[in-house]
N, C-alpha and C. Protein backbone atom coordinates (compact mmCIF):
# COMPACT_ATOMS: atom_id res chain seq x y z
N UNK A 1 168.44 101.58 127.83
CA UNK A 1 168.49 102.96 127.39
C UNK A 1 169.80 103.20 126.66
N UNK A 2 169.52 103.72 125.86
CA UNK A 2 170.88 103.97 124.81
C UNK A 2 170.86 105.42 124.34
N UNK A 3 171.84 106.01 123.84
CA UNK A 3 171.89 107.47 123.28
C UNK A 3 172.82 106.71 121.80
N UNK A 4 172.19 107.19 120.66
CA UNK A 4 172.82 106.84 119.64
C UNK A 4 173.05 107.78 118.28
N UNK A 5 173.24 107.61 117.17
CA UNK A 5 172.84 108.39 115.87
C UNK A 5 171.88 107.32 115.30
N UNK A 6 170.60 107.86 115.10
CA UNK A 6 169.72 107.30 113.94
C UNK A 6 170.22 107.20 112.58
N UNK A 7 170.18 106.41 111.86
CA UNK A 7 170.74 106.30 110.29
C UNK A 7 168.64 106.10 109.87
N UNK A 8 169.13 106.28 108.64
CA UNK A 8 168.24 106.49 107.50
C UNK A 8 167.31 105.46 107.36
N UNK A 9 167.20 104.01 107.83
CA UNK A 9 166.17 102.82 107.63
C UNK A 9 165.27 103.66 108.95
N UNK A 10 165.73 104.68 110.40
CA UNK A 10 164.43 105.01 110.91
C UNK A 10 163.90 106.47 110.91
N UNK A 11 163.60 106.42 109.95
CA UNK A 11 163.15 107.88 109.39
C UNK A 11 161.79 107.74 110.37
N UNK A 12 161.02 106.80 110.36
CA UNK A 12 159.41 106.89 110.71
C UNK A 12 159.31 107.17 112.11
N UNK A 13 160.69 106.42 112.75
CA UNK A 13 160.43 105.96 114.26
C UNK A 13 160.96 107.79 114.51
N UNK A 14 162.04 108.41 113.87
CA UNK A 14 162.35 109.91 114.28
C UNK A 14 161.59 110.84 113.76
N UNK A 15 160.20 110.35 112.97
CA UNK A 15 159.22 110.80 112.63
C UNK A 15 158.18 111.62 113.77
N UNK A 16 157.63 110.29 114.15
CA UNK A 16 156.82 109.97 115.29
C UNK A 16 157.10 111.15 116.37
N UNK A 17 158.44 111.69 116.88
CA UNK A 17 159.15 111.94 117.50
C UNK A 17 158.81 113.65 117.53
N UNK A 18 159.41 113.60 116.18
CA UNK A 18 160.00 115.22 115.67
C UNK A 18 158.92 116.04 115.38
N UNK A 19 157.90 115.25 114.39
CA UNK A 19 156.62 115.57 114.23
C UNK A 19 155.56 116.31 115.16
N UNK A 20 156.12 116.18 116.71
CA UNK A 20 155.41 116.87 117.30
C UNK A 20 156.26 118.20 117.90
N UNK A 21 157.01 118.36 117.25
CA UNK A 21 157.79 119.73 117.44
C UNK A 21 157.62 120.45 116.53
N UNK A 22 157.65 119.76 115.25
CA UNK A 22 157.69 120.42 113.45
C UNK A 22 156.14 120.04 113.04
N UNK A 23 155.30 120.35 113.91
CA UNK A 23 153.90 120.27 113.52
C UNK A 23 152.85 119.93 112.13
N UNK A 24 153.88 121.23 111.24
CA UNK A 24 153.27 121.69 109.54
C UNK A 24 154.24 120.84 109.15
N UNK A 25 154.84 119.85 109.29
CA UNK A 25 155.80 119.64 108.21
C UNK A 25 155.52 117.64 107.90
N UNK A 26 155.07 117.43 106.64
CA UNK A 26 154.50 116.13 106.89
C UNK A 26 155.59 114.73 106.52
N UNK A 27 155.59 113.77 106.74
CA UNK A 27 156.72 112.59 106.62
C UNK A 27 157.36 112.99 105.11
N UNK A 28 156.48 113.41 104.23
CA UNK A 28 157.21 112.91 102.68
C UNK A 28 158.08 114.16 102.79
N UNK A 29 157.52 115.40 103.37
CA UNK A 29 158.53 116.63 103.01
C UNK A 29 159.69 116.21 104.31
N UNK A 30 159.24 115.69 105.47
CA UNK A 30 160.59 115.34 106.46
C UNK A 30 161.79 114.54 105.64
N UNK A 31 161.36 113.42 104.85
CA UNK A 31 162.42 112.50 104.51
C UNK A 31 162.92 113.13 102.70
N UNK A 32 162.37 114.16 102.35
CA UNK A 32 162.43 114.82 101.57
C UNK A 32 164.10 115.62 101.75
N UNK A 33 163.78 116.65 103.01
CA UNK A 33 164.64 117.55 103.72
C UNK A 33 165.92 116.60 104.67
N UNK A 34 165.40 115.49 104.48
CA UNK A 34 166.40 114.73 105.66
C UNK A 34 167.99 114.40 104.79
N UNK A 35 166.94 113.97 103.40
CA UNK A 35 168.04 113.92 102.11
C UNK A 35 169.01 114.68 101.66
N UNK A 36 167.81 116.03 101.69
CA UNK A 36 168.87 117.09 101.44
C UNK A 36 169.99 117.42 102.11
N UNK A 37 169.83 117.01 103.60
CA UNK A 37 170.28 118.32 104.58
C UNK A 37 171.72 117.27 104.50
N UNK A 38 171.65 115.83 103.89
CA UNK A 38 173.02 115.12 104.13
C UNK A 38 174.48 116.17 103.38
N UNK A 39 174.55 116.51 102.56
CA UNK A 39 175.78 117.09 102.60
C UNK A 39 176.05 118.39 103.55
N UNK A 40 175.46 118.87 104.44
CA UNK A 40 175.49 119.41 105.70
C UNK A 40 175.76 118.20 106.58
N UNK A 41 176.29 117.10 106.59
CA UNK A 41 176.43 116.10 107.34
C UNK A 41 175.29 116.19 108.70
N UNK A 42 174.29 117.05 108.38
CA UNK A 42 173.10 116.66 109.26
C UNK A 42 173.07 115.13 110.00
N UNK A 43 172.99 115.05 111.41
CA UNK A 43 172.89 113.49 111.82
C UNK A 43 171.66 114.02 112.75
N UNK A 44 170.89 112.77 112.81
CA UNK A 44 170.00 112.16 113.53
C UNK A 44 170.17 111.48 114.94
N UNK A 45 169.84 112.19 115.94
CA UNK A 45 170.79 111.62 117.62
C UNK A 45 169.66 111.18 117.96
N UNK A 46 169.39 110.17 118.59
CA UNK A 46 168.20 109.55 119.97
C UNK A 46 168.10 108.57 121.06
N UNK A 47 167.38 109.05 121.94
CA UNK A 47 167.30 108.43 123.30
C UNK A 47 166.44 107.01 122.88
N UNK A 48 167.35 106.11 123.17
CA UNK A 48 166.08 105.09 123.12
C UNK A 48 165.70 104.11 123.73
N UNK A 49 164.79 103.41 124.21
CA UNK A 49 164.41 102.79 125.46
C UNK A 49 163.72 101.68 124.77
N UNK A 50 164.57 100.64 124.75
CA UNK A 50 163.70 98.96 124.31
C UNK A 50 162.75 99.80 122.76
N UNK A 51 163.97 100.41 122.43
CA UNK A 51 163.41 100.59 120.34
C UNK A 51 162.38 101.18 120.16
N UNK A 52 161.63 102.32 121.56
CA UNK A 52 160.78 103.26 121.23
C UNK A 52 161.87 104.46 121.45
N UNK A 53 161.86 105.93 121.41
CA UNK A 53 162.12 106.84 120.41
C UNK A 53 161.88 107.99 122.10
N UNK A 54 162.67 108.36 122.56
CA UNK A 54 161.93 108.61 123.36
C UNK A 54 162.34 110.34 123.82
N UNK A 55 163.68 110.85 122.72
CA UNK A 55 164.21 112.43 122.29
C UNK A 55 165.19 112.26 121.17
N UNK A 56 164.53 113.01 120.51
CA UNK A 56 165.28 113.48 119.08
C UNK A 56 165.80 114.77 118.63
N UNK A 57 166.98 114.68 118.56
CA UNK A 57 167.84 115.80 118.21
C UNK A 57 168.48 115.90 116.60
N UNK A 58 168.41 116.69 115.81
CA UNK A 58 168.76 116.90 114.71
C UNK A 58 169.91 118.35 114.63
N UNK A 59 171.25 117.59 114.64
CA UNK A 59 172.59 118.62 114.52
C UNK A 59 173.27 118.52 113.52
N UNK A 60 174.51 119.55 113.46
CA UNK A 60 175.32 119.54 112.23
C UNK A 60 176.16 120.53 113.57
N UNK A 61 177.74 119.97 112.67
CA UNK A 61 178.93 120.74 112.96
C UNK A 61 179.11 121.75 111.99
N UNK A 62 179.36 122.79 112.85
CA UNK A 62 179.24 124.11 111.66
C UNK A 62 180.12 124.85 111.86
N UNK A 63 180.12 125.77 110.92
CA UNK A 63 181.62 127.05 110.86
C UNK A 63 181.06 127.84 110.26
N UNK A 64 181.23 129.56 111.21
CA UNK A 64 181.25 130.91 110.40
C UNK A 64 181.91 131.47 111.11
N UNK A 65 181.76 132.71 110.93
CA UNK A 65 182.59 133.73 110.84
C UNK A 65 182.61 134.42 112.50
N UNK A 66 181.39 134.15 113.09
CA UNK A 66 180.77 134.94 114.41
C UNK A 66 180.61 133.54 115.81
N UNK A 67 180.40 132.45 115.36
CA UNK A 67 180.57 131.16 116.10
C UNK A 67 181.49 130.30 116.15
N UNK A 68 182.17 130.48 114.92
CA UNK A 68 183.32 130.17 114.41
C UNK A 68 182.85 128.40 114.96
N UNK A 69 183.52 127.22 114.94
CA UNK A 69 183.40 126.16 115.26
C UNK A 69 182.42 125.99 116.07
N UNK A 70 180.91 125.29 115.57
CA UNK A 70 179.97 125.56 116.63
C UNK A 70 179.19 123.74 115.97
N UNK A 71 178.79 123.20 116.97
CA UNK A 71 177.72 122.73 117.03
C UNK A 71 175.98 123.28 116.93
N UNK A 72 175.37 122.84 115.84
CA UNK A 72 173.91 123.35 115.66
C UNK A 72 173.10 122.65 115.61
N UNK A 73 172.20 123.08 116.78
CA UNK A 73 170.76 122.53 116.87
C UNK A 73 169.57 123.01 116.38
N UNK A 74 169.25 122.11 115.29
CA UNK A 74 168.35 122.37 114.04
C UNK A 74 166.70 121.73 115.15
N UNK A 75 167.11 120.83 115.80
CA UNK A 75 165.76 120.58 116.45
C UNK A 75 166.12 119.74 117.64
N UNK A 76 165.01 120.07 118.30
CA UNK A 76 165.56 119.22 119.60
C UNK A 76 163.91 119.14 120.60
N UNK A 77 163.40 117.68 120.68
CA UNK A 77 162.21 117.57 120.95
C UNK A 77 162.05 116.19 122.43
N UNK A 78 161.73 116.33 122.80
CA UNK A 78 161.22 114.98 123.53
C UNK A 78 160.00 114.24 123.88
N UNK A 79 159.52 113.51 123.33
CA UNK A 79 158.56 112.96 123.30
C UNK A 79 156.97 113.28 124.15
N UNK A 80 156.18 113.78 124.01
CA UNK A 80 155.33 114.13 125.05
C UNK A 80 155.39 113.60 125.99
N UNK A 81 154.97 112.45 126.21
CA UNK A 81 154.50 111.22 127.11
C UNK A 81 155.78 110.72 128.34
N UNK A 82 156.98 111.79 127.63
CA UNK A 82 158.05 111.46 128.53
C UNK A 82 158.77 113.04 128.97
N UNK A 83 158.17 114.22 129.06
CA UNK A 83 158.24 115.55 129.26
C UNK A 83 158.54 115.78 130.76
N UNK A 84 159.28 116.07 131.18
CA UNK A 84 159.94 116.48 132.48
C UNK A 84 160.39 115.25 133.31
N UNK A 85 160.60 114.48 132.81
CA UNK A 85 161.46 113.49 133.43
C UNK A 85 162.83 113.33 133.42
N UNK A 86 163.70 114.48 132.17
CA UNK A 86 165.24 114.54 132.35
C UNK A 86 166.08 113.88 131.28
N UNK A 87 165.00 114.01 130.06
CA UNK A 87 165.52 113.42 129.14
C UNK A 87 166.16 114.29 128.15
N UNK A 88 165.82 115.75 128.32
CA UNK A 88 166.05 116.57 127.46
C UNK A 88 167.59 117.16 128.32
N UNK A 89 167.66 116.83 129.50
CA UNK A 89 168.91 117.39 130.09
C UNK A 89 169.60 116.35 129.58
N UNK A 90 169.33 115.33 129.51
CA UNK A 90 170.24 114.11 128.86
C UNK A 90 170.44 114.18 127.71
N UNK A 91 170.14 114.51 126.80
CA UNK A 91 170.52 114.66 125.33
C UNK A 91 171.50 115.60 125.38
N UNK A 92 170.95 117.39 126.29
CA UNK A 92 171.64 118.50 126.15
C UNK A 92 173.10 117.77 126.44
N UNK A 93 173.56 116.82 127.11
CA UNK A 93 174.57 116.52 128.15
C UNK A 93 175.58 116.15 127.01
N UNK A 94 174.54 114.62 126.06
CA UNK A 94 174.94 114.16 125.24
C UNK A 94 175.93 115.25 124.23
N UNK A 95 175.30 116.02 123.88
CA UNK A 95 175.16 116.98 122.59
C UNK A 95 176.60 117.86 123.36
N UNK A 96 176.93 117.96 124.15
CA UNK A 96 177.89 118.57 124.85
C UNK A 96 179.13 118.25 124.67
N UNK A 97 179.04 116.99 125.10
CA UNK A 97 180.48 115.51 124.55
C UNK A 97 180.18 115.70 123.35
N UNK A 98 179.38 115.53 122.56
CA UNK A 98 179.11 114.92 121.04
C UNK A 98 180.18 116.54 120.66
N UNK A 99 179.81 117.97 120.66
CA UNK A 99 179.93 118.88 120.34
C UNK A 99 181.88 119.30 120.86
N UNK A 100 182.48 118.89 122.17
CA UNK A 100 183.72 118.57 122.54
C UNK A 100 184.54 117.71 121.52
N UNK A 101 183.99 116.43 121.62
CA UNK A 101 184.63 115.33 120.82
C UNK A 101 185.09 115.97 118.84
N UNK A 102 184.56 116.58 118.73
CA UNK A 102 184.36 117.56 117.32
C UNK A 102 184.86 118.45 117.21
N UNK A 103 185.73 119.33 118.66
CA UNK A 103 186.16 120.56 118.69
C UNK A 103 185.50 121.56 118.55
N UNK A 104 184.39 121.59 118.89
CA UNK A 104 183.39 122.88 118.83
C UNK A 104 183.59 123.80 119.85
N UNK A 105 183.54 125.19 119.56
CA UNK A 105 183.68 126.22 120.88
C UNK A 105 182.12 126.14 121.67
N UNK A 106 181.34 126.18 120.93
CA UNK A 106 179.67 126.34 121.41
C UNK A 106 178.96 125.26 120.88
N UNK A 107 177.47 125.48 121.67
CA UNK A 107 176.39 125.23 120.81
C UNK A 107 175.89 126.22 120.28
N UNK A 108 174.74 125.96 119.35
CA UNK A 108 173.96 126.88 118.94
C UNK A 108 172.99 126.43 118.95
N UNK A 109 171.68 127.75 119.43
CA UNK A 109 170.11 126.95 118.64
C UNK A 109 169.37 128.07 118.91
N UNK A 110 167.98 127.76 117.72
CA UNK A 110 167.43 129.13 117.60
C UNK A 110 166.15 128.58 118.01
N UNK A 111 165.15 129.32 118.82
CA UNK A 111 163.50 128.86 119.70
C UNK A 111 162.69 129.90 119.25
N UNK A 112 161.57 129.74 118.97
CA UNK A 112 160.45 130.51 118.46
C UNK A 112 160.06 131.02 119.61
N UNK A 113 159.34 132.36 119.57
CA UNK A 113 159.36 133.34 120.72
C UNK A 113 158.15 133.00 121.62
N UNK A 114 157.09 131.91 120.99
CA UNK A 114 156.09 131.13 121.25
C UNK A 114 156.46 130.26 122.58
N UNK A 115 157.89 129.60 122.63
CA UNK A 115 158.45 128.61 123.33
C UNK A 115 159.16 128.93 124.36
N UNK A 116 158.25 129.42 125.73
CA UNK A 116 158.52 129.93 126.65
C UNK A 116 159.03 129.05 127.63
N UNK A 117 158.25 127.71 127.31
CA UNK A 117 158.80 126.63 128.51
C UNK A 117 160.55 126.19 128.11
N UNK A 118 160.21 126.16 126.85
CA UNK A 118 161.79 125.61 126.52
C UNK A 118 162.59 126.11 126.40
N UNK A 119 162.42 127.96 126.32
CA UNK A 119 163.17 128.70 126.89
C UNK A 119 164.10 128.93 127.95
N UNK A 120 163.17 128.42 129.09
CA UNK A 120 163.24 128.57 130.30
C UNK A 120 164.35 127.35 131.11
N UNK A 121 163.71 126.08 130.33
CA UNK A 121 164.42 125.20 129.87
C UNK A 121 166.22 125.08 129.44
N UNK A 122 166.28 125.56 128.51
CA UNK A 122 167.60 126.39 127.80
C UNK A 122 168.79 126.75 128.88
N UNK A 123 167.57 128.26 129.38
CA UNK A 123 168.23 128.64 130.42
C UNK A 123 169.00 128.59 131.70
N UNK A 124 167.99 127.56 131.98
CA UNK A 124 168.47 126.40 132.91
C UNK A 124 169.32 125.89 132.83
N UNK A 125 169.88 125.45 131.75
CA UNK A 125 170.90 125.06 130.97
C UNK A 125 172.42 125.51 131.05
N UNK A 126 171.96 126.81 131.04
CA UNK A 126 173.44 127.20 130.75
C UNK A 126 173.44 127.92 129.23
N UNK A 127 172.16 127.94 128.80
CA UNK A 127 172.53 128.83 127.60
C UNK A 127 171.65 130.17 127.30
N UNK A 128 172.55 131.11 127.02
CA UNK A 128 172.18 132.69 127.05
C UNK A 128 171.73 133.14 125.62
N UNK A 129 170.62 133.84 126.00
CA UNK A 129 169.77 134.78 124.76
C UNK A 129 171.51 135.83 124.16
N UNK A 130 171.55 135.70 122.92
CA UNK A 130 172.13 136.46 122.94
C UNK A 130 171.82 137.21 121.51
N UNK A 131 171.29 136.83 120.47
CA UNK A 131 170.70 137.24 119.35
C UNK A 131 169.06 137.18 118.95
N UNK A 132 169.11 137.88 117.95
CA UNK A 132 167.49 137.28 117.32
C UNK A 132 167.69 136.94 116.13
N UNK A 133 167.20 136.15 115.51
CA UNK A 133 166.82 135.45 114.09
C UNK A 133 165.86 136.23 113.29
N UNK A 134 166.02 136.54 112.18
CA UNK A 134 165.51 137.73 111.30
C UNK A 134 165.18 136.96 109.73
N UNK A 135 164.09 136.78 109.70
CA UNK A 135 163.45 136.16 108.74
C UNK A 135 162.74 137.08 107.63
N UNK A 136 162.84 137.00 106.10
CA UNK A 136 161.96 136.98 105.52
C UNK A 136 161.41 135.87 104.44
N UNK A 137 160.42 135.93 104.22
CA UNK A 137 159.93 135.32 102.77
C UNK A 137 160.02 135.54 101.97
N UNK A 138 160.55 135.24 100.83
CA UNK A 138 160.93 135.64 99.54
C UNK A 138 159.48 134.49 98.60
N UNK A 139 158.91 133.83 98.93
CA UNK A 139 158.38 132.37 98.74
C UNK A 139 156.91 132.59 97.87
């Protein structure tokens, strides 16, 4: 078992992974957006067990004005087949050091209002509702 950063030759294997969190979104537009998101120094984090894939986290170190030095979690999934076994507390743990080691005051992350378990989850955690995310389409 290893906790690592994915680099770019395993796009497919953090495919497999992510894909079932990001449902609508298909490989060519993932490795599409994966490209882009590099000058956001976007990295690729995962749990992995004998080179299967087994939680994937997608962060960036960030700065504004209201979080000021924050770690952001753009996605954060764990594999079905391995769902309540403590892998997602293990990443959070990871992402904690990862987010220290960087000088970050916080994390951040935003959950669709749909995502009650992983809410709950969150919470468990140690991390508090404290905003809402306000979307439109311009598209």
């Amino acid at each position: 078992m290893q906790i690592r950063e994915l680099d770019l030759k395993e796009l497919e294997l953090a495919y497999e992974v992510l894909s079932q969190l990001r449902t609508q979104l298909s490989y060519k537009e993932f490795e599409d957006l994966i490209y882009d998101m590099r000058h956001m120094e976007y990295k690729m984090i995962g749990i992995l067990d004998d080179h299967k894939l087994i939680s994937y986290a997608g962060v960036a170190v960030q700065t504004n004005l209201y979080h000021k030095r924050h770690l952001y979690v753009f996605d954060l999934v764990t594999d079905e087949s391995h769902r309540g076994e403590g892998y997602g507390k293990m990443m959070l743990e990871y992402l904690e050091d990862y987010a220290k080691m960087a000088m970050c005051e916080n994390i951040v992350l935003s959950s669709g209002f749909s995502r009650e378990d992983a809410h709950k989850f969150y919470e468990k955690n140690r991390f508090k509702k404290v905003s809402y995310v306000f979307i439109k389409n311009i598209g």
